[in-house]
Protein backbone atom coordinates (compact mmCIF):
# COMPACT_ATOMS: atom_id res chain seq x y z
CA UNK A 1 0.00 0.00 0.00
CA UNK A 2 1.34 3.01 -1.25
CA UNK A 3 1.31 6.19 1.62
CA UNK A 4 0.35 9.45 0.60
CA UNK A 5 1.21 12.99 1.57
CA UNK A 6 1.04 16.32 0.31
CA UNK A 7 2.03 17.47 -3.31
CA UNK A 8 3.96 20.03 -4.60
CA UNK A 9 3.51 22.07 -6.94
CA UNK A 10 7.02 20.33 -8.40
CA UNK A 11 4.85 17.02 -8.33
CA UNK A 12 2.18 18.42 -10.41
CA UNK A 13 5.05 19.88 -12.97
CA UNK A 14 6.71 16.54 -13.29
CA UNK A 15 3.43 14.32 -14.00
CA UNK A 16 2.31 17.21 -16.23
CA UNK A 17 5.82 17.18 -18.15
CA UNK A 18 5.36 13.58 -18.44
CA UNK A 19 2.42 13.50 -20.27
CA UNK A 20 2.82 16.05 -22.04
CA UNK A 21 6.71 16.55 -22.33
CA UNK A 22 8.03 20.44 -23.17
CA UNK A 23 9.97 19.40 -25.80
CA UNK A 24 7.45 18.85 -27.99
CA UNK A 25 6.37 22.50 -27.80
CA UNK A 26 7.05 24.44 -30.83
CA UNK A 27 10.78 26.85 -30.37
CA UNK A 28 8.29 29.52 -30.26
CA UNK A 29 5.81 28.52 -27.60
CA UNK A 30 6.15 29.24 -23.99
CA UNK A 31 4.84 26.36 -21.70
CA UNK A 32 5.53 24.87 -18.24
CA UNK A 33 5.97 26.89 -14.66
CA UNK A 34 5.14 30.40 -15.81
CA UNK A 35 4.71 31.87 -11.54
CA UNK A 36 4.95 30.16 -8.38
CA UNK A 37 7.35 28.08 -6.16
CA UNK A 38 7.93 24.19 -7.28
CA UNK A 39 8.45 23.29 -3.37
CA UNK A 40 4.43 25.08 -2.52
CA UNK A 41 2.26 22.99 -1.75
CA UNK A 42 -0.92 21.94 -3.38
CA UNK A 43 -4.25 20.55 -2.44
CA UNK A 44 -6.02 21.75 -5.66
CA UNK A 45 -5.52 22.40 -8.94
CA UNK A 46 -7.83 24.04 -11.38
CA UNK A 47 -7.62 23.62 -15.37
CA UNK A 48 -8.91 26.53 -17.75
CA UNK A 49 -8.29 26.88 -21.20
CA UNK A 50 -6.94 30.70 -20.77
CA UNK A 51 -5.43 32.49 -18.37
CA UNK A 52 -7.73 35.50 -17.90
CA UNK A 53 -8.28 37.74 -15.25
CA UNK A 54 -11.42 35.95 -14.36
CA UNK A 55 -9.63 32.24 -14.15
CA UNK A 56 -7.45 34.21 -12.11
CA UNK A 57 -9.71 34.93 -10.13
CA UNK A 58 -11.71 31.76 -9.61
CA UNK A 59 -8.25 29.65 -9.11
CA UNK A 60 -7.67 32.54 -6.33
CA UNK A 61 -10.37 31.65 -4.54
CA UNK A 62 -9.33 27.99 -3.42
CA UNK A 63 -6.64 26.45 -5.49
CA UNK A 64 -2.91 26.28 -5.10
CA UNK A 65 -2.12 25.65 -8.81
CA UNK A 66 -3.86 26.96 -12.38
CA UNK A 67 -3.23 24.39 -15.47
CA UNK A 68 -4.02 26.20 -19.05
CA UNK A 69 -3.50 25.40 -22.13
CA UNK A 70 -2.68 28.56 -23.89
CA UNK A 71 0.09 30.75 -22.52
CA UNK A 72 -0.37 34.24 -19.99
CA UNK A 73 2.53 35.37 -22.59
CA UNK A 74 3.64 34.42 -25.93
CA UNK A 75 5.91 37.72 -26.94
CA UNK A 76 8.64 39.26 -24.83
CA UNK A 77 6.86 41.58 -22.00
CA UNK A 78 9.00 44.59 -20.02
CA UNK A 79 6.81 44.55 -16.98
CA UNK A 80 3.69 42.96 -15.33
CA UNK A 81 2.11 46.37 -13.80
CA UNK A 82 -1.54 46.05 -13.15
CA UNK A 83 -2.59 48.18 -15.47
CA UNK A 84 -2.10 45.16 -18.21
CA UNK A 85 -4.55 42.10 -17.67
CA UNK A 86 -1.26 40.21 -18.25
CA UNK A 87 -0.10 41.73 -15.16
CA UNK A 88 -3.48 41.88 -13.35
CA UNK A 89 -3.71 38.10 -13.61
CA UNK A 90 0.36 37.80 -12.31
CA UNK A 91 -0.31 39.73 -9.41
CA UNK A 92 -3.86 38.07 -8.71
CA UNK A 93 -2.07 34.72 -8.42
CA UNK A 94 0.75 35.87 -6.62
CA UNK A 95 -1.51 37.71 -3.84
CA UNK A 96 -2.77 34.09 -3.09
CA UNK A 97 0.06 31.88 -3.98
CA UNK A 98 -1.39 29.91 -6.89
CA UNK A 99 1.00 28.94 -9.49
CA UNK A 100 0.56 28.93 -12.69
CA UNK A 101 1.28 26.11 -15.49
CA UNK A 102 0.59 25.81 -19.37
CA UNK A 103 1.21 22.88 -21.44
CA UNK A 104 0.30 24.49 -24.91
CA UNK A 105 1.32 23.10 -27.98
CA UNK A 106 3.16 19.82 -26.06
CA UNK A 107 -0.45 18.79 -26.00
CA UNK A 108 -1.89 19.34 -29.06
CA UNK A 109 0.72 16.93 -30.42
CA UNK A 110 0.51 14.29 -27.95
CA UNK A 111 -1.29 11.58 -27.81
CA UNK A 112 -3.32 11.43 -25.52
CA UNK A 113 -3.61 15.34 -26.19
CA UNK A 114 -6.03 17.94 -27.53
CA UNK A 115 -7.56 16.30 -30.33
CA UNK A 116 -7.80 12.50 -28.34
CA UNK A 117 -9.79 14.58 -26.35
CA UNK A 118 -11.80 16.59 -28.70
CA UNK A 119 -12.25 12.87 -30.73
CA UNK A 120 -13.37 11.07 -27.47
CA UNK A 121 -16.07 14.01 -27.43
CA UNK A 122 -17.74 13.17 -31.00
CA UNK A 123 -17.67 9.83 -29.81
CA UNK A 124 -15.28 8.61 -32.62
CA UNK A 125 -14.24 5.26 -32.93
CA UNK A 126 -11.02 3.99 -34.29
CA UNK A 127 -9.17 7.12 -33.22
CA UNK A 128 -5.47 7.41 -34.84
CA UNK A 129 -3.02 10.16 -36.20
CA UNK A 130 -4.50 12.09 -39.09
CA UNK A 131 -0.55 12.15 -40.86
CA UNK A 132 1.61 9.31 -39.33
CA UNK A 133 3.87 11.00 -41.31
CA UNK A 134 3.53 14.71 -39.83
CA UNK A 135 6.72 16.08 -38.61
CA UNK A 136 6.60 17.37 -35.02
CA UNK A 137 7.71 21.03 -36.02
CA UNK A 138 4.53 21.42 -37.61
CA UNK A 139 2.74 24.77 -37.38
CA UNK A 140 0.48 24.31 -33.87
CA UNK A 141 -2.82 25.59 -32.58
CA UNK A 142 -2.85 28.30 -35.18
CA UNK A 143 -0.57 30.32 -33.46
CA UNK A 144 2.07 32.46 -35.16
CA UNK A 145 5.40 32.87 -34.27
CA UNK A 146 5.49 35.62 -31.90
CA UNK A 147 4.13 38.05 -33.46
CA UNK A 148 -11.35 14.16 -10.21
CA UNK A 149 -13.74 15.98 -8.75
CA UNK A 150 -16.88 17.36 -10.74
CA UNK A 151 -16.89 21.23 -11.45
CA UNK A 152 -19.82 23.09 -10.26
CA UNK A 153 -20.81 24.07 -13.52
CA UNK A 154 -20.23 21.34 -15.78
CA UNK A 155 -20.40 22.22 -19.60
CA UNK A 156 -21.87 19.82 -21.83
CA UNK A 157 -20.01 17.05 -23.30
CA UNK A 158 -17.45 16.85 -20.96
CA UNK A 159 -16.58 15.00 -17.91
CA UNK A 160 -16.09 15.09 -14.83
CA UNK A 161 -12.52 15.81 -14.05
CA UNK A 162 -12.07 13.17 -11.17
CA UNK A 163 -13.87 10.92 -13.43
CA UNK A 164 -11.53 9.00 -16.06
CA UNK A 165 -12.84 10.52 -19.43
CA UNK A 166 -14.07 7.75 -22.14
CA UNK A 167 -11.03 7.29 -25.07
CA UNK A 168 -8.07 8.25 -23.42
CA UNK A 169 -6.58 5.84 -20.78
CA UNK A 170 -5.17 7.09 -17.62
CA UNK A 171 -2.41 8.09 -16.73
CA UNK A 172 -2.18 5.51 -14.10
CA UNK A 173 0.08 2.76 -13.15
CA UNK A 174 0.15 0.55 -16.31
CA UNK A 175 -1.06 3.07 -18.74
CA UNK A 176 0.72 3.28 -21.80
CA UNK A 177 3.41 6.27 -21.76
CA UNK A 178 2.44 9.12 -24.07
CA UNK A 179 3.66 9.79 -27.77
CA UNK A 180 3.92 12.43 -30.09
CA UNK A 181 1.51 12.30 -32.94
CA UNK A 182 1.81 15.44 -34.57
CA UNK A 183 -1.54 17.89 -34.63
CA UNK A 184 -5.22 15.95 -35.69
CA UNK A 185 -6.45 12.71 -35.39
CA UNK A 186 -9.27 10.62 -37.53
CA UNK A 187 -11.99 8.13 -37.01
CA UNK A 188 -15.11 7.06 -37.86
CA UNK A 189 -18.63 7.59 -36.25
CA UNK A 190 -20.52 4.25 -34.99
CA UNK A 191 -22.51 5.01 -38.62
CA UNK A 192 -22.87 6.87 -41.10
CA UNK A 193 -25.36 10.08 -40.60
CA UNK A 194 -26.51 13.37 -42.37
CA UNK A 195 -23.71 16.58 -42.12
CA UNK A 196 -26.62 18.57 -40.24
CA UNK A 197 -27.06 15.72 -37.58
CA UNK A 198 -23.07 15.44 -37.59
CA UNK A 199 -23.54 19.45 -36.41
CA UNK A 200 -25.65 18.38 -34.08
CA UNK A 201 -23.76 15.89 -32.20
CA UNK A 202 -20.97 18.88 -32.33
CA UNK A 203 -23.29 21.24 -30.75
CA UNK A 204 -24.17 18.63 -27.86
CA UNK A 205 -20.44 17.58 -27.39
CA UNK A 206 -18.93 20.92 -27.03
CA UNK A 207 -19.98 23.60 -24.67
CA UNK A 208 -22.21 26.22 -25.88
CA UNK A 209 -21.12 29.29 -27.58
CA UNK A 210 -22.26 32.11 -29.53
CA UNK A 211 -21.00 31.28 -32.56
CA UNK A 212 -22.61 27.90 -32.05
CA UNK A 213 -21.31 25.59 -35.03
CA UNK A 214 -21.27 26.22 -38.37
CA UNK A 215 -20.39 24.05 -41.81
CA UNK A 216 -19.94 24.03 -45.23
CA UNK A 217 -21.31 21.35 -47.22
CA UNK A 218 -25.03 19.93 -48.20
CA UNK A 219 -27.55 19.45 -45.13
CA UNK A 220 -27.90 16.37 -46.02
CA UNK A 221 -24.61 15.03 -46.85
CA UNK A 222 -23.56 11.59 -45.50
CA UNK A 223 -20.52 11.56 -43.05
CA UNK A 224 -18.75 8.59 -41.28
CA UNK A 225 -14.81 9.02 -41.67
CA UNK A 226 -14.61 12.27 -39.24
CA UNK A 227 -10.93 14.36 -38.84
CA UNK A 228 -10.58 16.44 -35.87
CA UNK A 229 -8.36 19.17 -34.29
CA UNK A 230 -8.83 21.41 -31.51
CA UNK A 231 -7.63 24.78 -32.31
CA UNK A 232 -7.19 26.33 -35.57
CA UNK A 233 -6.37 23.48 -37.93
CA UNK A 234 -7.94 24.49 -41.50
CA UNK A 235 -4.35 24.13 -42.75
CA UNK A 236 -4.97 20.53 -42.44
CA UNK A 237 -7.91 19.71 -44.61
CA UNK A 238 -5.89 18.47 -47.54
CA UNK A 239 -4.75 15.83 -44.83
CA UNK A 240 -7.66 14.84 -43.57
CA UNK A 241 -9.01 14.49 -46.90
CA UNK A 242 -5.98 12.31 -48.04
CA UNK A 243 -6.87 10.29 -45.34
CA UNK A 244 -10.71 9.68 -46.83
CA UNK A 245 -12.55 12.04 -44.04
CA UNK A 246 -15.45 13.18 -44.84
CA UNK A 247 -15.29 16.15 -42.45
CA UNK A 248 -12.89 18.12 -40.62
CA UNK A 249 -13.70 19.62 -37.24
CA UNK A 250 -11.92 22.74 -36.21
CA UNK A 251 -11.84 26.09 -35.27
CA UNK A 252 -11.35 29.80 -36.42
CA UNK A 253 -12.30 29.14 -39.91
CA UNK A 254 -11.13 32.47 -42.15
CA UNK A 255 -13.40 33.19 -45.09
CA UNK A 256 -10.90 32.90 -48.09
CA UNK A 257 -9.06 29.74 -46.62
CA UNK A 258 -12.16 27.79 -46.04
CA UNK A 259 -13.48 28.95 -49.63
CA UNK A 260 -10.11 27.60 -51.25
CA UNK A 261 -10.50 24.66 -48.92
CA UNK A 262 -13.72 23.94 -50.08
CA UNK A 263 -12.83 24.30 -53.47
CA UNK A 264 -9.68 22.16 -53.36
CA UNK A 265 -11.14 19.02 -51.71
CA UNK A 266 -14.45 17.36 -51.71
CA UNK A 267 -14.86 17.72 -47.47
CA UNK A 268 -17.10 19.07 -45.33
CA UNK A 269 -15.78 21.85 -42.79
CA UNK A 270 -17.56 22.10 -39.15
CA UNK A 271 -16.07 24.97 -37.78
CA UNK A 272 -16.67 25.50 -33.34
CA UNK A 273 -15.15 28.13 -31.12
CA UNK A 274 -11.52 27.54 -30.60
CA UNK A 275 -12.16 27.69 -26.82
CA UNK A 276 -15.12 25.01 -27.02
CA UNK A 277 -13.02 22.91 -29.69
CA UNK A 278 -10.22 22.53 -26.67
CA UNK A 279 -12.29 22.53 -23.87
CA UNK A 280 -12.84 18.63 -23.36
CA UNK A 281 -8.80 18.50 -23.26
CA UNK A 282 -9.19 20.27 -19.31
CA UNK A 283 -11.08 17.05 -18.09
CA UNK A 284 -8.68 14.69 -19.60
CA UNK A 285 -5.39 16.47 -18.61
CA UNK A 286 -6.80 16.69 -14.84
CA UNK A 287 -7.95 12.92 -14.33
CA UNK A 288 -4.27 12.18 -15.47
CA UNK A 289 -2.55 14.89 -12.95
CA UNK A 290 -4.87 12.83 -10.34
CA UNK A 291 -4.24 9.56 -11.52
CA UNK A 292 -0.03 10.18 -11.38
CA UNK A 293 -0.14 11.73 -8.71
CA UNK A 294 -1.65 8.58 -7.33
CA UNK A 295 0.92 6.62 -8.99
CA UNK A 296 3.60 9.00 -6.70
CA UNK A 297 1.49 8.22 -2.82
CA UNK A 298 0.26 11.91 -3.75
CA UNK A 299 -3.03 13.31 -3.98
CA UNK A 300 -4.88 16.22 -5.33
CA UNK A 301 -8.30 17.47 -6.36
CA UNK A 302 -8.95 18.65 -9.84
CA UNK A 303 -11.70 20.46 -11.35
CA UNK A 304 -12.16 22.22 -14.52
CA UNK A 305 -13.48 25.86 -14.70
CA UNK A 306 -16.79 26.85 -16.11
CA UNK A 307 -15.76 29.89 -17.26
CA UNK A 308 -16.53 31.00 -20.35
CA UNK A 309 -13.70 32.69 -21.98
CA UNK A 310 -14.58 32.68 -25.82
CA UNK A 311 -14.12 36.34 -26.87
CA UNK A 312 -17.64 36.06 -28.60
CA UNK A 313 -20.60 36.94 -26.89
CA UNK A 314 -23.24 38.10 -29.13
CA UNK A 315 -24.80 36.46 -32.21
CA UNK A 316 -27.53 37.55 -34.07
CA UNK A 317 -28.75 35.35 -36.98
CA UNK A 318 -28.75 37.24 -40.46
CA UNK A 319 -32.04 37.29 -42.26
C-alpha cells in the first residue's frame, strides 16, 4: 500500500511534463511553470483553457495551482504592472500563492492530447493520427510565431474531471506512456449520418457558444470518416481528406481559406469556437494529474473551470 502525503507544486510539474513533455512544444511557444514556487504545496488544482483575469480569479479563490492550455505570454513583456490584464492576472495569483502552469502546444501533439480529447467528445471510434507522417515542427494551434472531482458548472459534453474521461486511458500505473503524434487525429462515427445531424452531435459535445457551429457542405450530406483538431487546424484539410474524411472539425475558420479549402477538396468543414473545440482536453489532462499523482502516494483534487472565456458573446442570426 502506497502512503500518501502532500504534493507540490514540483509534483504536479513533473506528471504534467510527463504527459505532455516540453519538448514537444514548438521553439516559439512558452509552456511549463510560468509563476509560483515548485516546493508550494498543493491541495487543488484548477484547469482553464486561458489564463484570464477571471480564471485568475476563480483559481484565487481555493486552489494552489492553475493548469491552461494557452500561454499568460507568448511575446517578450517589459513589466507585469496592473494596469495590463497580463499583469493583473500575475499579481492576482501571486496575492494568493497559486501557481501557474501551461502545457500548450506539447499537448496538441501528444497523444493522448487535444484532439484524443476533442475525438473522445464526437464519440469517434477507431481514433489514430490524421498524418503518421507529420513532422513534429509542424505549425500548432494556429498560433504564429510571436508576433477528479466534478466542477460546479459542468459544460456539456465533458466530464467530470475526477472521473476518467471515455477514449483516453489514464495516466495511471500501467497506462501506456504518451507519444507524439503530430496535430489531428481521424476516425469514424458508430454510422454513417446526415452533415446537419453530424452538427448536431458537435453542438451537444462541445460547450455552448455564440457562434454555435457552423459548416460548409449539403444538409444532407452523408458523413462517417470524421478528422478532428482542436484549435485552428484548416491548414490541415488536404490531410484529412488524403486520409478519406469526410469532415474536418476545427476552429477559427477564415473566409478565403475555407473557400479555397472547399474548393480544393471534396470535405465538409464544421467549424466550433476555438475555446469550445479545446475545452474537453481540461477534463482529460486533470484525471491524469490525479491519476499520477496517485501513482507518486500523492493526492490532489482537480476540477475544470466553467468559465466561459470565448471572446464572442453576441450572435444575431442574419435574415
Amino acid at each position: 500500500m502506497v502512503s500518501t502525503r502532500v504534493a507540490t507544486v514540483g509534483d504536479c510539474v513533473a506528471v504534467l511534463e510527463e504527459a505532455f513533455p516540453p519538448a514537444w512544444a514548438q521553439s516559439w511557444d512558452a509552456v511549463g511553470l510560468a509563476v509560483g514556487d515548485p516546493e508550494a504545496p498543493v491541495t487543488t488544482v484548477l484547469f482553464a483553457v486561458d489564463p484570464t483575469v477571471e480564471v485568475a480569479v476563480e483559481a484565487a479563490a481555493g486552489a494552489q495551482l492553475l493548469v491552461t492550455h494557452h500561454p499568460l505570454f507568448l511575446r517578450g513583456i517589459h513589466g507585469v504592472a496592473e494596469t495590463g490584464s497580463g499583469g493583473r492576472v500575475v499579481a492576482t495569483l501571486i496575492r494568493a500563492g497559486v501557481a501557474l502552469y501551461t502545457a500548450h502546444t506539447n499537448a496538441d501533439v501528444a497523444d493522448p492530447g487535444v484532439s484524443d480529447a476533442l475525438a473522445a467528445a464526437l464519440g469517434l471510434r477507431q481514433v489514430g493520427p490524421l498524418d503518421p507522417a507529420q513532422p513534429a515542427d509542424a505549425q500548432l494551434d494556429g498560433a504564429q510565431a510571436p508576433e477528479a472531482q466534478a466542477p460546479e458548472a459542468q459544460a456539456p459534453g465533458v466530464e467530470p474531471a475526477g472521473a476518467e474521461p471515455a477514449g483516453v486511458e489514464p495516466a495511471g500505473e500501467g497506462a501506456a506512456a504518451p507519444v507524439c503524434r503530430g496535430l489531428g487525429r481521424i476516425g469514424e462515427l458508430p454510422e454513417p449520418e446526415p452533415l446537419e445531424r453530424f452538427c448536431a452531435r458537435v453542438a451537444r459535445a462541445l460547450p455552448a457558444t455564440a457562434g454555435g457551429v457552423r459548416a460548409t457542405g449539403a444538409a444532407d450530406r452523408l458523413v462517417r470518416r470524421v478528422a478532428v483538431c482542436g484549435g485552428s487546424g484548416g491548414e490541415l484539410a488536404g490531410a484529412a481528406r488524403a486520409a478519406g474524411a469526410d469532415v474536418l472539425v476545427t476552429a477559427d475558420g477564415r473566409h478565403h481559406h475555407v473557400l479555397d479549402t472547399v474548393g480544393e477538396h471534396p470535405i465538409a468543414v464544421v467549424d466550433v469556437a476555438h475555446w469550445a473545440s479545446e475545452w474537453p482536453w481540461l477534463a482529460h489532462a486533470a484525471a491524469r494529474l490525479e491519476a499520477g499523482l496517485r501513482t507518486r502516494g500523492r493526492t490532489v483534487s482537480a476540477s475544470v473551470s466553467a468559465i466561459v472565456t470565448d471572446p464572442w458573446r453576441l450572435h444575431v442570426p442574419s435574415r
